[in-house]
C-alpha atoms as a PDB file:
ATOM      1  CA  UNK A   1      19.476  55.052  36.610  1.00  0.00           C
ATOM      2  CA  UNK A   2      19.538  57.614  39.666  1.00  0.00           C
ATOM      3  CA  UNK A   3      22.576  57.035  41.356  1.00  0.00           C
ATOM      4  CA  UNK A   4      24.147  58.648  44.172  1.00  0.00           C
ATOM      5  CA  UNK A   5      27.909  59.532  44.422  1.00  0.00           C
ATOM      6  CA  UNK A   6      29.998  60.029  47.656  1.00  0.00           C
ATOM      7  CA  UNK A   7      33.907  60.603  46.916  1.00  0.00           C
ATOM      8  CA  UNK A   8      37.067  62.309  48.536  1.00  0.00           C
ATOM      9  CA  UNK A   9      37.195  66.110  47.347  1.00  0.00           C
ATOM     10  CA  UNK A  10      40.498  65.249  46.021  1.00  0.00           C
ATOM     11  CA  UNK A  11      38.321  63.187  43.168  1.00  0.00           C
ATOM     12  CA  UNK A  12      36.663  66.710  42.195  1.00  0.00           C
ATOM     13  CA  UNK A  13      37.652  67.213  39.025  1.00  0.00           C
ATOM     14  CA  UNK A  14      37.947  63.760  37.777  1.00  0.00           C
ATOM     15  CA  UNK A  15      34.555  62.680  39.201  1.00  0.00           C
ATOM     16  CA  UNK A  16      32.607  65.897  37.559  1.00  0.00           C
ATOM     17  CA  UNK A  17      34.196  65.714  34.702  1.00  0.00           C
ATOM     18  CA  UNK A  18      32.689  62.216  34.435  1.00  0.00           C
ATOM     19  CA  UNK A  19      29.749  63.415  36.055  1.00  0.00           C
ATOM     20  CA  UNK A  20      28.635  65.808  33.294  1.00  0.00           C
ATOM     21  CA  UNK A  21      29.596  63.063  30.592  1.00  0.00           C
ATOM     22  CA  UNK A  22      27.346  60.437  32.257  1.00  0.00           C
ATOM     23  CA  UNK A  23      24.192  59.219  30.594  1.00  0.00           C
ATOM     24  CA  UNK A  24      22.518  58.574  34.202  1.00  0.00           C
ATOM     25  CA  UNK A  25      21.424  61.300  36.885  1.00  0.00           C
ATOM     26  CA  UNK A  26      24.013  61.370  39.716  1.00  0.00           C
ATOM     27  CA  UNK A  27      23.720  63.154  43.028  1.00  0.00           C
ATOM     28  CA  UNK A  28      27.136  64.249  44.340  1.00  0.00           C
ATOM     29  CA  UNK A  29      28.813  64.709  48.010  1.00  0.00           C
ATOM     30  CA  UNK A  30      32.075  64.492  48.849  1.00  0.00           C
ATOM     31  CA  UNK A  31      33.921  64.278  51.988  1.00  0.00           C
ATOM     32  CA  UNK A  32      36.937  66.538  53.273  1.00  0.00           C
ATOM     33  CA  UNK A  33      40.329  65.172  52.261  1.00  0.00           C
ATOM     34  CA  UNK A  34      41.428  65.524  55.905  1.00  0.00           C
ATOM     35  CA  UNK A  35      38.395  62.891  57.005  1.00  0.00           C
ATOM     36  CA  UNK A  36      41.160  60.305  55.687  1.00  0.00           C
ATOM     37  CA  UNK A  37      43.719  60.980  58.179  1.00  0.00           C
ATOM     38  CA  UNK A  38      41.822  58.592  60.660  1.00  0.00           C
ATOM     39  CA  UNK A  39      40.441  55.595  59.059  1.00  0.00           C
ATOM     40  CA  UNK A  40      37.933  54.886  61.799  1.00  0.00           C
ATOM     41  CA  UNK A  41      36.234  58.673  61.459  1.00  0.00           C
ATOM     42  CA  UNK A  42      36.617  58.402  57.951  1.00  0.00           C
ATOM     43  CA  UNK A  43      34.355  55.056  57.724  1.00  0.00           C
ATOM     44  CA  UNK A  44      31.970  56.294  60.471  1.00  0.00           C
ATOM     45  CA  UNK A  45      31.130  59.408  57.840  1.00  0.00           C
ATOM     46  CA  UNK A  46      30.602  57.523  55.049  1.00  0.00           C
ATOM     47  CA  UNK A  47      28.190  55.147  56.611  1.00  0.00           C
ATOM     48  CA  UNK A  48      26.539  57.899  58.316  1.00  0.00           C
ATOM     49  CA  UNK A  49      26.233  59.404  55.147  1.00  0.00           C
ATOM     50  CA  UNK A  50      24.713  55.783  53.447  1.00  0.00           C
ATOM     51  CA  UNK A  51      22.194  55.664  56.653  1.00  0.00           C
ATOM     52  CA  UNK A  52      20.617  59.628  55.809  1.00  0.00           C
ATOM     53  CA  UNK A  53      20.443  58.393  51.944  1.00  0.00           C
ATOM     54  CA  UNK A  54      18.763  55.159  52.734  1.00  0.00           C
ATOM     55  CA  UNK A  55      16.597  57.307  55.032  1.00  0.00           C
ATOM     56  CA  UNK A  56      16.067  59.666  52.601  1.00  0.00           C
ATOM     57  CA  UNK A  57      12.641  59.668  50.138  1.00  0.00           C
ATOM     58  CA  UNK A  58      14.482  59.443  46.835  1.00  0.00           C
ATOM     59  CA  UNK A  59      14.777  55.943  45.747  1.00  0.00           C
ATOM     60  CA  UNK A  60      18.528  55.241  44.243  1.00  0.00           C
ATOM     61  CA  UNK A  61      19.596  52.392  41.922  1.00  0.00           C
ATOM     62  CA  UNK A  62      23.396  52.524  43.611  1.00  0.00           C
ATOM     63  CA  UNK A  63      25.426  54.271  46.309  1.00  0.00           C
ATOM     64  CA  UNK A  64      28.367  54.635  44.548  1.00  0.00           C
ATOM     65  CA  UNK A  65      31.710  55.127  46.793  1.00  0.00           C
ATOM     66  CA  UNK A  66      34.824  56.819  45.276  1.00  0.00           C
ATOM     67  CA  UNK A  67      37.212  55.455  47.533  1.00  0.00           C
ATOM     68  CA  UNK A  68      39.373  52.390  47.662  1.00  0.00           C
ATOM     69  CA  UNK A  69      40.533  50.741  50.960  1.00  0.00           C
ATOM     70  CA  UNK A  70      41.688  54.067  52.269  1.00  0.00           C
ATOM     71  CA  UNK A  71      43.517  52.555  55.090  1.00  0.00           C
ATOM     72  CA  UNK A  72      40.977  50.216  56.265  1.00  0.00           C
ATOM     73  CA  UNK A  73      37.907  52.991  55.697  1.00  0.00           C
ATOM     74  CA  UNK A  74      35.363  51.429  53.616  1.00  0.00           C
ATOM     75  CA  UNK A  75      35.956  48.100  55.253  1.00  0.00           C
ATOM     76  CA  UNK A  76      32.926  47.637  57.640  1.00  0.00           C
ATOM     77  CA  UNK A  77      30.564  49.359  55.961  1.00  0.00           C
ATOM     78  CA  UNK A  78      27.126  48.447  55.246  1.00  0.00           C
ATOM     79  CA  UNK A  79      24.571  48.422  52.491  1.00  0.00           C
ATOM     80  CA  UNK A  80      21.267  48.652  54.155  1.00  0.00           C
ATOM     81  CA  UNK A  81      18.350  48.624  51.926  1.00  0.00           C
ATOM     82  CA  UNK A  82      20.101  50.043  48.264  1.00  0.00           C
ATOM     83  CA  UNK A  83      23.236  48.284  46.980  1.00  0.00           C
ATOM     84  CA  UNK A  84      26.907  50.098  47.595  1.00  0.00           C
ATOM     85  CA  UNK A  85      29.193  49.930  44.249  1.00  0.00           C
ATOM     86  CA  UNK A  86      33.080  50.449  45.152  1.00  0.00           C
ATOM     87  CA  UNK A  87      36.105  50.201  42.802  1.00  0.00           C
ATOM     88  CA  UNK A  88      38.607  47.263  43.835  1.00  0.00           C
ATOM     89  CA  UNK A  89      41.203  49.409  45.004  1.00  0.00           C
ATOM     90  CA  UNK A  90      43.758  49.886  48.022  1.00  0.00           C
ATOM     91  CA  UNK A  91      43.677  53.322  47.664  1.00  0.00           C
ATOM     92  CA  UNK A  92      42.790  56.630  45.344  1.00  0.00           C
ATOM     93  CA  UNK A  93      45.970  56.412  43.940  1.00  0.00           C
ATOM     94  CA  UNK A  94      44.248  53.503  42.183  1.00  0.00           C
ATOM     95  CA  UNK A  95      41.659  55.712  41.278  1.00  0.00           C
ATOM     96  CA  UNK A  96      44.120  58.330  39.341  1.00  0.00           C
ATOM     97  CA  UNK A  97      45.998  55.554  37.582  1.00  0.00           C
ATOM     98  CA  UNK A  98      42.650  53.867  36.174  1.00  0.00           C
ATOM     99  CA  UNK A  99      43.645  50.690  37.107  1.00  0.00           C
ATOM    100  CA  UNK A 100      44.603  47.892  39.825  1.00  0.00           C
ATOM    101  CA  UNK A 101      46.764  46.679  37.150  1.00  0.00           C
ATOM    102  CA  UNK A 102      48.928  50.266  36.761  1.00  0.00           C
ATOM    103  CA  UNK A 103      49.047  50.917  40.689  1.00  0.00           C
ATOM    104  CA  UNK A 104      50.588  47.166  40.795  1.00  0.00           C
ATOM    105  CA  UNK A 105      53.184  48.083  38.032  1.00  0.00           C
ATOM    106  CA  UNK A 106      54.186  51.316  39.135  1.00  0.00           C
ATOM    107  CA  UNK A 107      53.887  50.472  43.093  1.00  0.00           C
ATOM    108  CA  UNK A 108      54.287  46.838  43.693  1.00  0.00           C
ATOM    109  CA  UNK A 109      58.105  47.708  45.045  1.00  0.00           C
ATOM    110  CA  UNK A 110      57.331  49.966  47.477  1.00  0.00           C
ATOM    111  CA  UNK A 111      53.292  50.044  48.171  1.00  0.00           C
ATOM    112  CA  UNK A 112      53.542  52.757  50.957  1.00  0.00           C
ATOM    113  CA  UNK A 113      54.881  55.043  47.829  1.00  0.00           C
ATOM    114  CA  UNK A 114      53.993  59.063  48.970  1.00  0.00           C
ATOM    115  CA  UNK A 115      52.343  60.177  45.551  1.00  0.00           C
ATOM    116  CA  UNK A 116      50.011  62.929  44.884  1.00  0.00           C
ATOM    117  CA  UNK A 117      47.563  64.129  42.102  1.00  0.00           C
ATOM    118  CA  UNK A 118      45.708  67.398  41.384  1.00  0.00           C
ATOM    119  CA  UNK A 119      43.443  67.324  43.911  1.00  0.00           C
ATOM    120  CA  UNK A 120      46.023  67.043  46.452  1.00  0.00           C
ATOM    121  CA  UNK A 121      48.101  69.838  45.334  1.00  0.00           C
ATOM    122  CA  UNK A 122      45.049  72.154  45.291  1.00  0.00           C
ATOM    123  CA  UNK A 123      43.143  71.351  48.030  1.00  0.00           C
ATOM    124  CA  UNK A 124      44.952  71.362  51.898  1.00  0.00           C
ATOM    125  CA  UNK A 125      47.879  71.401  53.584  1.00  0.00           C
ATOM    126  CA  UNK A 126      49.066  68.364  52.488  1.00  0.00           C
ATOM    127  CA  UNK A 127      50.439  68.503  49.089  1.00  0.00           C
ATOM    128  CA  UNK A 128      51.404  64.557  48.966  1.00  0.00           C
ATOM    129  CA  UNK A 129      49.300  61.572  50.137  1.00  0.00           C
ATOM    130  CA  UNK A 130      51.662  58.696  52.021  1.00  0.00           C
ATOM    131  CA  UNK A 131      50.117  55.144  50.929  1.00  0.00           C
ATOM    132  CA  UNK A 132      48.540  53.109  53.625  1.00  0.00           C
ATOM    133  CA  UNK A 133      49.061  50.379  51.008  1.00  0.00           C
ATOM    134  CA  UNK A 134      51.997  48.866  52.827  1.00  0.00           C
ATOM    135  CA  UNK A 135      50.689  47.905  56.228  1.00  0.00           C
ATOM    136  CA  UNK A 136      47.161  46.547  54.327  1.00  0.00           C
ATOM    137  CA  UNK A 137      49.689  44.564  52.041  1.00  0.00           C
ATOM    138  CA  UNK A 138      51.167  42.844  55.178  1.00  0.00           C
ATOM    139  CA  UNK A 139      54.091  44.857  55.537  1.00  0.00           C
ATOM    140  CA  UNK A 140      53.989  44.803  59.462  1.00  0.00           C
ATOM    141  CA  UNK A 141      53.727  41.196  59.386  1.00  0.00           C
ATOM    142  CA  UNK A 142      57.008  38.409  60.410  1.00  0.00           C
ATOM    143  CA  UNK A 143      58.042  35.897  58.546  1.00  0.00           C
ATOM    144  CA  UNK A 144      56.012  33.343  60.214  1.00  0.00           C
ATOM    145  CA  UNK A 145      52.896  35.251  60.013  1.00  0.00           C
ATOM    146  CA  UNK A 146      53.575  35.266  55.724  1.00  0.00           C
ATOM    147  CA  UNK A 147      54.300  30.889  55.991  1.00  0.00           C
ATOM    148  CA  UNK A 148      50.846  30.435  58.335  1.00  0.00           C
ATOM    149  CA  UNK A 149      48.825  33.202  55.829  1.00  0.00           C
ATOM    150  CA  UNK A 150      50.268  31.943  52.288  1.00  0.00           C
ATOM    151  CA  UNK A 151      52.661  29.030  52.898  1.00  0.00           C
ATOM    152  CA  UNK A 152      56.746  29.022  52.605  1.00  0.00           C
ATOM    153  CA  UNK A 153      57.320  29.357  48.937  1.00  0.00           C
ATOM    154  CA  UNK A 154      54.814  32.436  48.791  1.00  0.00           C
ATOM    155  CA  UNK A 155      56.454  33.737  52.339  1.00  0.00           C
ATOM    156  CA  UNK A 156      59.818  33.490  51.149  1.00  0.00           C
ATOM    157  CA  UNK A 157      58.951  35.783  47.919  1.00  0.00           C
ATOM    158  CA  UNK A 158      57.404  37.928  49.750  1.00  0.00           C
ATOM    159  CA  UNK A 159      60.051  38.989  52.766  1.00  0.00           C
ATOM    160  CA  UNK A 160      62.765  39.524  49.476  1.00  0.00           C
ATOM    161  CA  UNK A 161      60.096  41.709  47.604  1.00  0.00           C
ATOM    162  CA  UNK A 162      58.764  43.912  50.777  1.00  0.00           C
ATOM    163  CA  UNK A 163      62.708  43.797  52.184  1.00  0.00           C
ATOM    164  CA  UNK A 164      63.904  45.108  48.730  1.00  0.00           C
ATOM    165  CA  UNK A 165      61.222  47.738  48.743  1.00  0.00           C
ATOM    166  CA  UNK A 166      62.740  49.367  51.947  1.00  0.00           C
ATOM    167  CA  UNK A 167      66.359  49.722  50.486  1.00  0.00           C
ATOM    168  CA  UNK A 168      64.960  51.146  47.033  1.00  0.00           C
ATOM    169  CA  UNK A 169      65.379  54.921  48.792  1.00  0.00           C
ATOM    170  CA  UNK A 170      61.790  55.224  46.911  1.00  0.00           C
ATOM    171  CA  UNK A 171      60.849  57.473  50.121  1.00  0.00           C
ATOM    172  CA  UNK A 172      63.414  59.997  48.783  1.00  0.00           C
ATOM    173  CA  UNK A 173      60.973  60.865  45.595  1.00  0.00           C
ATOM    174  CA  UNK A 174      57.608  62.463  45.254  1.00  0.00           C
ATOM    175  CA  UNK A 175      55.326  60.672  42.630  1.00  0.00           C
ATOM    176  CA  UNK A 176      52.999  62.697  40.895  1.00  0.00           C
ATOM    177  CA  UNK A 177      50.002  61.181  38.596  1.00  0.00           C
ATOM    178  CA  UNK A 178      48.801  63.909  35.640  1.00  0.00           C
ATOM    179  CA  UNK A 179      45.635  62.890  34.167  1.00  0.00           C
ATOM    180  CA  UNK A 180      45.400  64.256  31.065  1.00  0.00           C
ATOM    181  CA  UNK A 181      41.340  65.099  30.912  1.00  0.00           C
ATOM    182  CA  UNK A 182      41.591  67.241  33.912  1.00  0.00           C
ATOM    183  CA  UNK A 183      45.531  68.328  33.259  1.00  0.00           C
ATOM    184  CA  UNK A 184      45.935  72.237  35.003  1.00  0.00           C
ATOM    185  CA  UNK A 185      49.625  72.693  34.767  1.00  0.00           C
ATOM    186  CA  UNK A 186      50.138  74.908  37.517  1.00  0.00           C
ATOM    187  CA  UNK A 187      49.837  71.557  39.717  1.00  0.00           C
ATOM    188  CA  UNK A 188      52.576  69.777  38.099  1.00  0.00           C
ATOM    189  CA  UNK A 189      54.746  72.396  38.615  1.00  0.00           C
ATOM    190  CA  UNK A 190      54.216  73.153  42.455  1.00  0.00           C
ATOM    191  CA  UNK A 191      54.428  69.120  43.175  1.00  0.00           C
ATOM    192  CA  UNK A 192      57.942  69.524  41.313  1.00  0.00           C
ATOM    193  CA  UNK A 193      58.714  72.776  43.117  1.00  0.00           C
ATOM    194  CA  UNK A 194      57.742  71.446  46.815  1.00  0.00           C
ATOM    195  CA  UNK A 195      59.246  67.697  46.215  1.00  0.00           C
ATOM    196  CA  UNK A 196      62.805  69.552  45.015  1.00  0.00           C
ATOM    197  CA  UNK A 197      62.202  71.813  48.111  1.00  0.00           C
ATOM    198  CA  UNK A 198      61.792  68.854  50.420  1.00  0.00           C
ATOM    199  CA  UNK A 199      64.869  67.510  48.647  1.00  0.00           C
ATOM    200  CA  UNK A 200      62.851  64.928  46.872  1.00  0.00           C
ATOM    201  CA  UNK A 201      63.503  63.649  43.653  1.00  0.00           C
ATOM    202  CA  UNK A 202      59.965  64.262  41.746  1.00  0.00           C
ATOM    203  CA  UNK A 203      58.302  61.219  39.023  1.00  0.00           C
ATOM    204  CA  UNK A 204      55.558  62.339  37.141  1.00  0.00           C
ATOM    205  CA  UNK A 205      53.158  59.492  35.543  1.00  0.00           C
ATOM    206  CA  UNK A 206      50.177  59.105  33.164  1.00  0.00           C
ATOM    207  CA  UNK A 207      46.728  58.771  34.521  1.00  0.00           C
ATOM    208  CA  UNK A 208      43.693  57.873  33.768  1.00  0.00           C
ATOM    209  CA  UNK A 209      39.762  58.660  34.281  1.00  0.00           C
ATOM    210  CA  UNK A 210      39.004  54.985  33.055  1.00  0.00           C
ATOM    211  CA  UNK A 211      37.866  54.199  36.528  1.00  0.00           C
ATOM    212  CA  UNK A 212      35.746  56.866  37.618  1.00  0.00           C
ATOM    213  CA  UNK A 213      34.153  56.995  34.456  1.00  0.00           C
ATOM    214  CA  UNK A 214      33.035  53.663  34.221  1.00  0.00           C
ATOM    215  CA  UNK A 215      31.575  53.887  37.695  1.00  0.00           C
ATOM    216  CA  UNK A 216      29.280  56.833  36.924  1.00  0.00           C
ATOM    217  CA  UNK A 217      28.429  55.006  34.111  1.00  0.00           C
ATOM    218  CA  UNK A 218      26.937  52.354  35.188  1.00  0.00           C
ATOM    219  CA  UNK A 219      29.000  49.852  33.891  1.00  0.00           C
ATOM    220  CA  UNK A 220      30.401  47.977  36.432  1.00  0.00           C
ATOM    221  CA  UNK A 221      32.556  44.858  35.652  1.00  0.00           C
ATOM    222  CA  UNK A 222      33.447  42.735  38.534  1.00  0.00           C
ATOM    223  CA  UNK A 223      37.019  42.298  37.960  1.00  0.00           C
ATOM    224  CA  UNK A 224      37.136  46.323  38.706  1.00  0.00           C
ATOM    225  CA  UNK A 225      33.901  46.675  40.774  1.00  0.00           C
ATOM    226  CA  UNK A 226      32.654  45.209  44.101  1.00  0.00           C
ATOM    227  CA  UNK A 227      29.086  45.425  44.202  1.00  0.00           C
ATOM    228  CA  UNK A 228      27.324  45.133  47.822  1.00  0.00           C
ATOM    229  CA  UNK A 229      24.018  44.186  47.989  1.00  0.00           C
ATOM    230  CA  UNK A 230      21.798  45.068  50.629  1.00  0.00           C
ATOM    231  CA  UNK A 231      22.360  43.544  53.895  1.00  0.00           C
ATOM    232  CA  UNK A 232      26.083  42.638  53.182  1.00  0.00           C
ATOM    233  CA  UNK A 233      29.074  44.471  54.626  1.00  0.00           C
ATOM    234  CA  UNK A 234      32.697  45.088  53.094  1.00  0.00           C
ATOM    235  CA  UNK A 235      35.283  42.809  54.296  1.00  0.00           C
ATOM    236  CA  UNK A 236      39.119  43.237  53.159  1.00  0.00           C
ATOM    237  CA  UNK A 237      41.279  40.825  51.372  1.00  0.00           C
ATOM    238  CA  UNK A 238      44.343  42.895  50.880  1.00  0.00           C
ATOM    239  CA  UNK A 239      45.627  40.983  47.990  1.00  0.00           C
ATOM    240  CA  UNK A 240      46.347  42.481  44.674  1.00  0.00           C
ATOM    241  CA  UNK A 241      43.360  41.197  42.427  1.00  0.00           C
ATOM    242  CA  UNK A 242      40.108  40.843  44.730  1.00  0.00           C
ATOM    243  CA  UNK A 243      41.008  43.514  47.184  1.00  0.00           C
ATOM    244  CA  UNK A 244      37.663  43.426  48.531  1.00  0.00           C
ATOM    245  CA  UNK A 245      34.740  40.790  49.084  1.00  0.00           C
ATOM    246  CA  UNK A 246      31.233  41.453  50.647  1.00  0.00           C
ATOM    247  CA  UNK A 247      30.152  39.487  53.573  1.00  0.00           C
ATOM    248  CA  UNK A 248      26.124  38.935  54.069  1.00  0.00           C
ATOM    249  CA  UNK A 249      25.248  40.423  57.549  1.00  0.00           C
ATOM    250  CA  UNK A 250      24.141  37.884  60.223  1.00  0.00           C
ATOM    251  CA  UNK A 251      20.933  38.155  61.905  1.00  0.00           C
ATOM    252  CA  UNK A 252      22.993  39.257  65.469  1.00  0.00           C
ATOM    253  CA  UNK A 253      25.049  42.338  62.842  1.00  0.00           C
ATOM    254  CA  UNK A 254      21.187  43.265  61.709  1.00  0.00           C
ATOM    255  CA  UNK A 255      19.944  43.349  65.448  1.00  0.00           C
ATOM    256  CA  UNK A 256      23.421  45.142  66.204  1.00  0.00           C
ATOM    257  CA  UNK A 257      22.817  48.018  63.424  1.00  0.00           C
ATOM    258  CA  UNK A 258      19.384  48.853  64.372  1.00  0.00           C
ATOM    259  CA  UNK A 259      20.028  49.662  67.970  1.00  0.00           C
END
């Protein structure tokens, strides 16, 4: 297959490491790291960026996205004419775990978690990334919103989960995700020296590629993967298993896109 990639830069390593393993020709392009700090810019880039390939003359079998729900970014966008392919994620600290399943057990407590990785520590400012998981997960919401959404026994579990998760003082440590394939130590070490100066108390956990590496590979199971077929858009679920769902685009959204 031909495939075409567009990540966050702080996926660099981990997607060309993957990259130069795949058995399919992938195109690259990646978008700033600071593009994330507004969701709505972020999502206008990326589907500007869908638009030029679509427009372009080579013919792709996928538009991958390495991205999760980024705060809302990927939901709205639109496949056109070639299918998108997205990872069921609420964010890219999905992406350095390897799995929905590890961000759940390491960040079910406290979704907004700050955490960071080795593209964070060598690329900006910024040396952690503050989840947006929290608000997606319904953390803004009152306890009548949770009994109209999911009913009173599900409410209920939820208020004493997301209430707990406020008085865990997790916002007083600094979670940092090593993945072993593209391991520089240096970054380890500054994340521990820059939470401890911050007066953070500094985790360190086990990645893993698994993710990125089965979406430039082509192999695309939909328990992990969302795949968006042409005229369809990405909606949000914000649970913990589906994530995301696409929606098929209405004859009013195709007249809207064109003009």
């Amino acid at each position: 297959m031909h495939l075409k990639l567009i990540a966050c830069e702080v996926l660099t390593r981990e997607v060309c490491h993957c990259v130069a393993r795949s058995p399919h020709v992938i195109d690259v392009e990646f978008s700033e790291k600071g593009a994330h700090d507004e969701s709505d810019v972020l999502r206008a880039l990326i589907q500007s960026k869908i638009d030029q390939i679509q427009q372009a003359d080579t013919a792709y079998d996928a538009v991958l996205l390495g991205y999760g729900l980024c705060g809302n970014s990927t939901v709205g966008l639109e496949s056109r004419d070639t299918k998108l392919v997205i990872p069921r994620a609420h964010d890219c600290c999905t992406l350095f775990l390897g799995s929905k399943t590890a961000f759940k057990q390491h960040f079910a407590a406290n979704p907004s978690q700050p955490f960071s990785a080795g593209g964070y520590i060598e690329r900006g400012d910024e040396y952690v990334r503050d989840g947006s998981v929290g608000k997606l997960l319904g953390q803004d919401k009152t306890y009548d919103d949770y009994v109209r959404l999911y009913g009173e026994d599900n409410a209920r579990y939820l208020v004493e989960t997301l209430d707990a998760s406020l008085h865990t003082g997790d916002s007083d440590k600094v979670v940092f995700i090593d993945v072993p394939e593209t391991r520089v130590p240096r970054h380890a070490k500054e994340c521990r020296a820059r939470a401890e100066a911050d007066g953070k108390h500094y985790v360190q956990l086990d990645g893993s590629i698994r993710l990125i590496r089965d979406l430039v590979f082509g192999e695309w199971n939909s328990d992990d993967f969302l795949i968006v077929e042409p005229h369809h858009r990405i909606t949000g679920l914000y649970d913990w298993d589906e994530i995301i769902r696409a929606k098929e685009l209405s004859e009013q959204d195709e007249t809207d896109t064109q003009s």
